[in-house]
Every structure is written in structure tokens, then in C-alpha cells.
C-alpha atoms as a PDB file:
ATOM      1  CA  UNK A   1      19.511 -14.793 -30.615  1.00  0.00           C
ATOM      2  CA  UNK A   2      17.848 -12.466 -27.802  1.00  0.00           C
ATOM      3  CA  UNK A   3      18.032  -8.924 -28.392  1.00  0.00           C
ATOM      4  CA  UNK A   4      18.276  -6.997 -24.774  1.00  0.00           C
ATOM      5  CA  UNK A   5      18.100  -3.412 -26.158  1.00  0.00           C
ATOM      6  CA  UNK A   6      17.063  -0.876 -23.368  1.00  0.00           C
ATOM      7  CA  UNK A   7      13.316  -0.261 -23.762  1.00  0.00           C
ATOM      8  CA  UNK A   8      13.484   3.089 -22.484  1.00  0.00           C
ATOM      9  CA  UNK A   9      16.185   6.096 -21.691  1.00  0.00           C
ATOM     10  CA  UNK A  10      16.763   5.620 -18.060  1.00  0.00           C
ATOM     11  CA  UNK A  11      17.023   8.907 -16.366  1.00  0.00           C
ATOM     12  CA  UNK A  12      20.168  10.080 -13.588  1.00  0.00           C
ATOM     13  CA  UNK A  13      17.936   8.450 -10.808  1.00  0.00           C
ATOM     14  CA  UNK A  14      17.423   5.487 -12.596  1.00  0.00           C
ATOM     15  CA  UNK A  15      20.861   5.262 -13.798  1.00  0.00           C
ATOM     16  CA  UNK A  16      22.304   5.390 -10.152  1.00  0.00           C
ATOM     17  CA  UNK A  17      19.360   2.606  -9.506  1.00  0.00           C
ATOM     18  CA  UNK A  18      20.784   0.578 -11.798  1.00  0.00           C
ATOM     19  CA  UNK A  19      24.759   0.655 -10.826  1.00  0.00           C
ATOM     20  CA  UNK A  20      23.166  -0.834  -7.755  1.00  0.00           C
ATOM     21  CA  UNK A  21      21.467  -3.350  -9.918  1.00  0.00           C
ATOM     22  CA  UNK A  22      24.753  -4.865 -10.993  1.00  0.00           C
ATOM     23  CA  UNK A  23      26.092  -5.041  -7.753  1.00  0.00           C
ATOM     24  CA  UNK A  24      23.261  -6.710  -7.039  1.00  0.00           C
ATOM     25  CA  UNK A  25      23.824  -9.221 -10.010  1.00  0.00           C
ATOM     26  CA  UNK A  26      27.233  -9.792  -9.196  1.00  0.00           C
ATOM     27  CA  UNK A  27      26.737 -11.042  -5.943  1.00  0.00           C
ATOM     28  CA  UNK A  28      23.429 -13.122  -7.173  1.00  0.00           C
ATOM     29  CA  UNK A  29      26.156 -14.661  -9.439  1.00  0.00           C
ATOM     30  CA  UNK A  30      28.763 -15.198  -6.296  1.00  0.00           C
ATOM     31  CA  UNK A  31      26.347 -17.034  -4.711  1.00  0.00           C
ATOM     32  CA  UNK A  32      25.025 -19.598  -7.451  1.00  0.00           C
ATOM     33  CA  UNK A  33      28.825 -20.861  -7.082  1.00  0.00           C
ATOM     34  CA  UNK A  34      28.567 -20.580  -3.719  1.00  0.00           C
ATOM     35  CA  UNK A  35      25.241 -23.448  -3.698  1.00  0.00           C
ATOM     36  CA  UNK A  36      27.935 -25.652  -5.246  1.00  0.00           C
ATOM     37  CA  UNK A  37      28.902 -26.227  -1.216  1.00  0.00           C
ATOM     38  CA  UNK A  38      25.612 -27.149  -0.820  1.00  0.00           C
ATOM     39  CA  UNK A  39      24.362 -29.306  -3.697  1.00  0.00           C
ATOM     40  CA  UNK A  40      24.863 -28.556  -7.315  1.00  0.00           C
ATOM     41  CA  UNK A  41      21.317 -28.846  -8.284  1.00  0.00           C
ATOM     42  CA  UNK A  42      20.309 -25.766  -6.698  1.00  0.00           C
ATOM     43  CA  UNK A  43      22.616 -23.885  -7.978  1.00  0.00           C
ATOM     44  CA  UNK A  44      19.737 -23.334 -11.453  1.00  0.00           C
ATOM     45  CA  UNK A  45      17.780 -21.041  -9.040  1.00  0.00           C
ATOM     46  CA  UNK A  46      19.878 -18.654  -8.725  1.00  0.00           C
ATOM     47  CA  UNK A  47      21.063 -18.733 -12.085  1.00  0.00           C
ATOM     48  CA  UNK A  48      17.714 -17.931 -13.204  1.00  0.00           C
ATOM     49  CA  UNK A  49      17.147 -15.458 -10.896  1.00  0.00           C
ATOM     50  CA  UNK A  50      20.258 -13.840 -12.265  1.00  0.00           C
ATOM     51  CA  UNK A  51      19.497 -14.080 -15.605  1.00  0.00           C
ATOM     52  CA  UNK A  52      15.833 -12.124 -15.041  1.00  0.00           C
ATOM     53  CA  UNK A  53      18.190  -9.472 -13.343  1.00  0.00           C
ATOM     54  CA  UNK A  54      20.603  -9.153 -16.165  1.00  0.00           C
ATOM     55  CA  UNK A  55      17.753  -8.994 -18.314  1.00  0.00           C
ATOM     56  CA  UNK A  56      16.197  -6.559 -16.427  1.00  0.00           C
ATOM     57  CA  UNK A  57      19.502  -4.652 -16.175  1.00  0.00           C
ATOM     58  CA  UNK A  58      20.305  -5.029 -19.863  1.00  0.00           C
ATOM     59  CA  UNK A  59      16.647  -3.680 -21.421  1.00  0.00           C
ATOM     60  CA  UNK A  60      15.731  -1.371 -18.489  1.00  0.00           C
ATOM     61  CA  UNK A  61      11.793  -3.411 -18.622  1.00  0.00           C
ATOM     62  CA  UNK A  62       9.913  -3.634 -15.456  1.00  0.00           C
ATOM     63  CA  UNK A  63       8.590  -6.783 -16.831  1.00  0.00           C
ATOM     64  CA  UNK A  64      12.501  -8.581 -16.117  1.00  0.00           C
ATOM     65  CA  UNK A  65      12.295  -6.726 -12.797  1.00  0.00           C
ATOM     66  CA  UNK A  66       9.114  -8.461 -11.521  1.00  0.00           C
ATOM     67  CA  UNK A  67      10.137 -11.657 -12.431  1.00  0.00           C
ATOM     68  CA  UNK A  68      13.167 -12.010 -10.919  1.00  0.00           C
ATOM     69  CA  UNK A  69      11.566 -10.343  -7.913  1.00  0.00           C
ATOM     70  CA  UNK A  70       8.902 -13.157  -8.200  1.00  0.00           C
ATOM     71  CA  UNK A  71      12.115 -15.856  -8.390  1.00  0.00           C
ATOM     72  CA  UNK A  72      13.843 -14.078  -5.036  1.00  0.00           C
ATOM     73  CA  UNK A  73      10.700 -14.004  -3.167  1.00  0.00           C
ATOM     74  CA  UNK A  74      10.260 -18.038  -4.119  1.00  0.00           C
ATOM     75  CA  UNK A  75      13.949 -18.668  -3.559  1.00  0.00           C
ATOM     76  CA  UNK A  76      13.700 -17.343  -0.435  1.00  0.00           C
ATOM     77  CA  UNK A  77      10.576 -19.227   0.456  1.00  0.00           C
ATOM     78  CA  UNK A  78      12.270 -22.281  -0.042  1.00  0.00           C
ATOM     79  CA  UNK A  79      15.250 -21.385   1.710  1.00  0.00           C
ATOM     80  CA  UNK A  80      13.409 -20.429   5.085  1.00  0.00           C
ATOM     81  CA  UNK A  81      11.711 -23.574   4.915  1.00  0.00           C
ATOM     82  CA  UNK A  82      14.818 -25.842   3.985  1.00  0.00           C
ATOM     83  CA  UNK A  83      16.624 -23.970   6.714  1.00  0.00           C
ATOM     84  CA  UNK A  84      14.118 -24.647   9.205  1.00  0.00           C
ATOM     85  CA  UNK A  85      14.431 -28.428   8.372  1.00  0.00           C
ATOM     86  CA  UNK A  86      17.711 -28.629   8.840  1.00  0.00           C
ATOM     87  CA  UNK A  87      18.012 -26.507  12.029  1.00  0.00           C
ATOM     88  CA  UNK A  88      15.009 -28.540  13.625  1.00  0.00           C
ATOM     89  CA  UNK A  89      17.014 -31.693  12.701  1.00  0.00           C
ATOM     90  CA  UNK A  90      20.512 -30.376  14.496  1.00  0.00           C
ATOM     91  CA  UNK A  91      17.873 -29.650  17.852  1.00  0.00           C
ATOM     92  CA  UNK A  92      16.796 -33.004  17.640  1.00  0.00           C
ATOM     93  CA  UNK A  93      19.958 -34.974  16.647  1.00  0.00           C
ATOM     94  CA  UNK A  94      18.285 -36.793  13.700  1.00  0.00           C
ATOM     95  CA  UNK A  95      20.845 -35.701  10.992  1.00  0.00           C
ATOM     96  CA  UNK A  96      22.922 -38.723  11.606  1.00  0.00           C
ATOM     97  CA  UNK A  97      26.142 -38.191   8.636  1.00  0.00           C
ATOM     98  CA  UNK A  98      25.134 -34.969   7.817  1.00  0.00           C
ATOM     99  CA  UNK A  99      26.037 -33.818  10.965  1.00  0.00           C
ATOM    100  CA  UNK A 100      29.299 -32.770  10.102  1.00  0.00           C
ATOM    101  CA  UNK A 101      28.405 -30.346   6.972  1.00  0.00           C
ATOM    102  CA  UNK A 102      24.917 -29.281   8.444  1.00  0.00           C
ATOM    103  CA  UNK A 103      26.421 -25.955   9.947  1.00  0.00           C
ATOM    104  CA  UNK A 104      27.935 -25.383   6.536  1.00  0.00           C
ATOM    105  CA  UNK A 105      24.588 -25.841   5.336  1.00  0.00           C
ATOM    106  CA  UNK A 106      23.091 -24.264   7.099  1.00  0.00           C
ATOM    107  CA  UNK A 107      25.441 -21.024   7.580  1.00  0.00           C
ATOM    108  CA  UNK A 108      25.280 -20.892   3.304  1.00  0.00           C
ATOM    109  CA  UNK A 109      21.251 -21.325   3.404  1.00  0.00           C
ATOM    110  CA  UNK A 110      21.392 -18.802   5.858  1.00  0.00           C
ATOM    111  CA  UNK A 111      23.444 -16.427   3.636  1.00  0.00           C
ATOM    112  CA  UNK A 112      21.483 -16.932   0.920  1.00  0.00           C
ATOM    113  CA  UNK A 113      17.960 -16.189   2.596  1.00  0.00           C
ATOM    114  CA  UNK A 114      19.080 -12.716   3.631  1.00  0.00           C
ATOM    115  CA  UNK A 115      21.014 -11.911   0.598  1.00  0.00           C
ATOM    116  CA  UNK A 116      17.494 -12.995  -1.144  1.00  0.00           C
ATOM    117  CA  UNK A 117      15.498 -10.735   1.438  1.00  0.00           C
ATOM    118  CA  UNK A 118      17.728  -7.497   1.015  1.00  0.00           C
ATOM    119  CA  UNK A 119      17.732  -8.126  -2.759  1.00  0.00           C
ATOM    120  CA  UNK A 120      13.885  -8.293  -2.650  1.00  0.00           C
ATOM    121  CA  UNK A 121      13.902  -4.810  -0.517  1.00  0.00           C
ATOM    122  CA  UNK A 122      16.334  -2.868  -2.579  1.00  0.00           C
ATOM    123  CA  UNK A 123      15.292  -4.104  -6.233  1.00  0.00           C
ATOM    124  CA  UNK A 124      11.653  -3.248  -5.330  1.00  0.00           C
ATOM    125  CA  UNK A 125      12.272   0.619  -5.848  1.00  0.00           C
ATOM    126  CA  UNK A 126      14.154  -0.338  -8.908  1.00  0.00           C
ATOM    127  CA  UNK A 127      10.457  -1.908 -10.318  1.00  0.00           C
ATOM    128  CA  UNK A 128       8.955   0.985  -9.383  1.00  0.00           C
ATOM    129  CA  UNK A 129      11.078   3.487 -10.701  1.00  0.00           C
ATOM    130  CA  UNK A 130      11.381   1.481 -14.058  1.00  0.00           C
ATOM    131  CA  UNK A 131       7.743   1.247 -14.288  1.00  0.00           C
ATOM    132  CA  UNK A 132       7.197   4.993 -13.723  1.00  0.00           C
ATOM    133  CA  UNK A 133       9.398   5.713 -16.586  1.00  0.00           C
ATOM    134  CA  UNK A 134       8.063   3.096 -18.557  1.00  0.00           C
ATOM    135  CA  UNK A 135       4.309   4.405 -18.526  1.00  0.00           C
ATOM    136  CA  UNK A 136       5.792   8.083 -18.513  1.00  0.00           C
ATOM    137  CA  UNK A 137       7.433   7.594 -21.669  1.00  0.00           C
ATOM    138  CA  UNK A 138       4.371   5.397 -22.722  1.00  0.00           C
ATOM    139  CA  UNK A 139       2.216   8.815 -22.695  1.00  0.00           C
ATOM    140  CA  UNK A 140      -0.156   6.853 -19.840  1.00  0.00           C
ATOM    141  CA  UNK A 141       0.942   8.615 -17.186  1.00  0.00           C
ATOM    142  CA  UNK A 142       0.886  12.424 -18.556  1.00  0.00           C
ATOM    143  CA  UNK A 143       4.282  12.812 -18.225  1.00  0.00           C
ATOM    144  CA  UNK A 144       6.496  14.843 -20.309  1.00  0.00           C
ATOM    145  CA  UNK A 145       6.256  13.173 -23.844  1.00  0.00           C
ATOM    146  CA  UNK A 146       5.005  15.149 -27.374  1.00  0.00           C
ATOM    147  CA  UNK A 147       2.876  12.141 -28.780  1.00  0.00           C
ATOM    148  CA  UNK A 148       0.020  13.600 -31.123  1.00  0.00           C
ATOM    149  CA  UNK A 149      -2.610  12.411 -28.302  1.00  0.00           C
ATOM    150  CA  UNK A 150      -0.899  14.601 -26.322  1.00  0.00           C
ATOM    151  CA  UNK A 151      -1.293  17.794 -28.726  1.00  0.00           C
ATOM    152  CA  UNK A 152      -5.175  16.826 -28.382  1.00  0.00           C
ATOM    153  CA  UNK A 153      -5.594  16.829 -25.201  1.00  0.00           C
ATOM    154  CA  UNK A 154      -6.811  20.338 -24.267  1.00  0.00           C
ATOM    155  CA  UNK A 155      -9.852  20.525 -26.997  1.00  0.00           C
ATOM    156  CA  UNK A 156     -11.156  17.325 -25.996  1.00  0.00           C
ATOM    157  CA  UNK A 157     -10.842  18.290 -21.842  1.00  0.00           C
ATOM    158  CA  UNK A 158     -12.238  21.574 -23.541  1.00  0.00           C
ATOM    159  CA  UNK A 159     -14.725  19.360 -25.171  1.00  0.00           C
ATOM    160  CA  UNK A 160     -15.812  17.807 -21.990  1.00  0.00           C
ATOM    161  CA  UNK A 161     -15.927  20.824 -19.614  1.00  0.00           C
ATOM    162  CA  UNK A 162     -18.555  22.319 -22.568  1.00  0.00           C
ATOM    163  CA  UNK A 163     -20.556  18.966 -22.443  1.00  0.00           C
ATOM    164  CA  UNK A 164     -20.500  19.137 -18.294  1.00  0.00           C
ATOM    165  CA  UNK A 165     -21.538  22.663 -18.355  1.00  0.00           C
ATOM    166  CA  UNK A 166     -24.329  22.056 -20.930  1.00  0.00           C
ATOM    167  CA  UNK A 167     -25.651  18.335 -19.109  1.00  0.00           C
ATOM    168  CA  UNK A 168     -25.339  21.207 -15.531  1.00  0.00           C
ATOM    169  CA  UNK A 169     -27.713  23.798 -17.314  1.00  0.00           C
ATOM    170  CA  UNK A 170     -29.862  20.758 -18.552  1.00  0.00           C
ATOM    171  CA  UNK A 171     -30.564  19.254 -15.085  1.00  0.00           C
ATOM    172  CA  UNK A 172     -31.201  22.756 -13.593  1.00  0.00           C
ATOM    173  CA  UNK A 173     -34.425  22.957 -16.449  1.00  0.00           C
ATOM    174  CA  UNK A 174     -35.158  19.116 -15.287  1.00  0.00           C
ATOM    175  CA  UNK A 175     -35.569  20.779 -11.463  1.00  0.00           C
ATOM    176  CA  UNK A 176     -37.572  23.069 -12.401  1.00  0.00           C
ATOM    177  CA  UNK A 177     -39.200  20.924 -15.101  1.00  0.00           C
ATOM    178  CA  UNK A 178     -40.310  17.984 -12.663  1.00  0.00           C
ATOM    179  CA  UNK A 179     -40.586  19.443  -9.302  1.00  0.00           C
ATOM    180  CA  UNK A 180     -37.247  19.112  -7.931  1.00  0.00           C
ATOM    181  CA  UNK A 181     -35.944  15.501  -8.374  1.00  0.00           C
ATOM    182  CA  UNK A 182     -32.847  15.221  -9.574  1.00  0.00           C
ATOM    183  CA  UNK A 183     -31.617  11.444 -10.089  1.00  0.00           C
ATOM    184  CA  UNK A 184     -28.112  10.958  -8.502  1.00  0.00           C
ATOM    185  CA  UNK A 185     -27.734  14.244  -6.511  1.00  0.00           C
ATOM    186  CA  UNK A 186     -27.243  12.858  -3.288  1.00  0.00           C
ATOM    187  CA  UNK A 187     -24.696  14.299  -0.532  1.00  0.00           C
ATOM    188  CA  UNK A 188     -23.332  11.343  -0.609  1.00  0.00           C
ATOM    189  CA  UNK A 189     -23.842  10.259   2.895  1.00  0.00           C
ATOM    190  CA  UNK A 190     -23.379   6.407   3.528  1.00  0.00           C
ATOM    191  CA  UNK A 191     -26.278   4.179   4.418  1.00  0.00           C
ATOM    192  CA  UNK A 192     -25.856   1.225   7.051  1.00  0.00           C
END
């Protein structure tokens, strides 16, 4: 079925990121049973947003980390708004037979928007620290990896300093070649 093997070898950092990640997961999982108070229905969101964290957790991909950052930051959307409704409702005494169960309502909504917000603050270094790693190992951001590009790398910057030095000596005989204009050799001072 689906194959969750870890994408890369987190490091310690990472590692102690990720302990947190489960914590994390296990509460996200608390609180899907805890919409059943609420209504059932709603319970899906934070099962998916749960399952893009296990995911994530599982196969150590930033990819699963964005998206269920991208399903707290829309759960928690909804629940500001939804929580809004129902606390403009109890000011105004419209809830009629809800009023009863609105402060359970709206005490779980409540829970569940800042569970969403701290989840979205301390999961965020988590993406970033997974997708450091990710491009590190990938060889894109000139980390520590022995790819062959990586062997090649000095004789083609060696390459380029030699074609620099040659295209410098070339538009010094253009100067003196064409009375002193040189295209593109401005200070670089900003017009306007």
C-alpha cells in the first residue's frame, strides 16, 4: 500500500525536532476525538491534518510538512471564524437551544484554534530544518555530500575564474581600442 520510508538520514537536531513532532501528533489525534463534542463531521480535519503529520514524521519529507502546515493554518482559519459566530451569537442572545452547549463549543473551538496556532509555530522550524537537510543531501545546497558533480566542481569554478580573467583583459584592449566606452561599467548608482 503506501510506503513511508524516511527520505533522508535525519541528523541529532532533527531527530530531537522530530520527538517533538510526535507529541505534536499525539495531541492532533486527542483532539479529532475531542471534535466528537462538537459535531462528528469535523472531526475529518483533523484527521487529515494528522495524517500529513504522520506522514511527514514517518518519511522525514518537507513536502508532508508543508501540507499539513497548509491544513493547520486552514483549520485554524475556520475555527477563528466559527468561533467568532458563535461568540457574537451568545452577545446577542440569538442561539436559542444551543444555548446550553455553546460554552462547550465554544471552550473546545477555542482549544482547538490555539492548539492549531502553536502547532503552526513550532512545526514551522521542523519544515525548515527538513528542507535544509533535504537540499543538503540533494547536493543543491553545497553541503557535505561526495556526488561526482561535486568532485567537478573546482575545474569548472577554475574554468570560470580563467574565462573572467580572459573576458577582464579583453575589455581593457576594448578601452583602449574604442576610446574608453565600456558597455555595462557603471558604479552602479540608482537613477530616479
Amino acid at each position: 500500500m503506501c510506503n513511508l520510508q524516511a527520505v533522508i538520514v535525519p541528523n541529532e537536531k532533527l531527530k530531537k525536532m522530530l520527538i517533538f513532532a510526535k507529541i505534536i501528533l499525539i495531541i492532533n489525534i486527542l483532539s479529532a476525538f475531542v471534535r466528537l463534542l462538537i459535531r462528528p463531521t469535523d472531526m475529518i480535519y483533523d484527521l487529515f491534518t494528522s495524517l500529513f503529520l504522520f506522514m511527514a514524521y514517518n518519511s522525514v519529507y518537507f513536502i508532508y510538512m508543508a501540507i499539513y502546515l497548509i491544513f493547520c493554518f486552514f483549520n485554524t482559519i475556520f475555527l477563528f471564524i466559527s468561533s467568532g459566530i458563535i461568540l457574537q451569537m451568545l452577545i446577542q442572545n440569538t442561539l436559542g437551544e444551543l444555548k446550553g452547549s455553546a460554552g462547550l463549543v465554544l471552550g473546545v473551538q477555542l482549544y482547538l484554534f490555539v492548539f492549531y496556532i502553536f502547532a503552526i509555530i513550532f512545526t514551522f522550524p521542523l519544515y525548515k530544518e527538513m528542507k535544509a537537510q533535504f537540499l543538503e543531501n540533494a547536493g543543491l545546497l553545497g553541503g557535505d555530500s561526495r556526488d561526482q558533480a561535486d568532485v567537478e566542481r573546482p575545474s569548472r569554478y577554475n574554468n570560470i575564474g580563467n574565462n573572467q580573467a580572459s573576458s577582464n583583459a579583453s575589455q581593457q584592449n576594448a578601452q583602449s581600442n574604442s576610446g574608453g566606452f565600456v558597455p555595462f561599467s557603471g558604479r552602479g548608482v540608482a537613477v530616479g
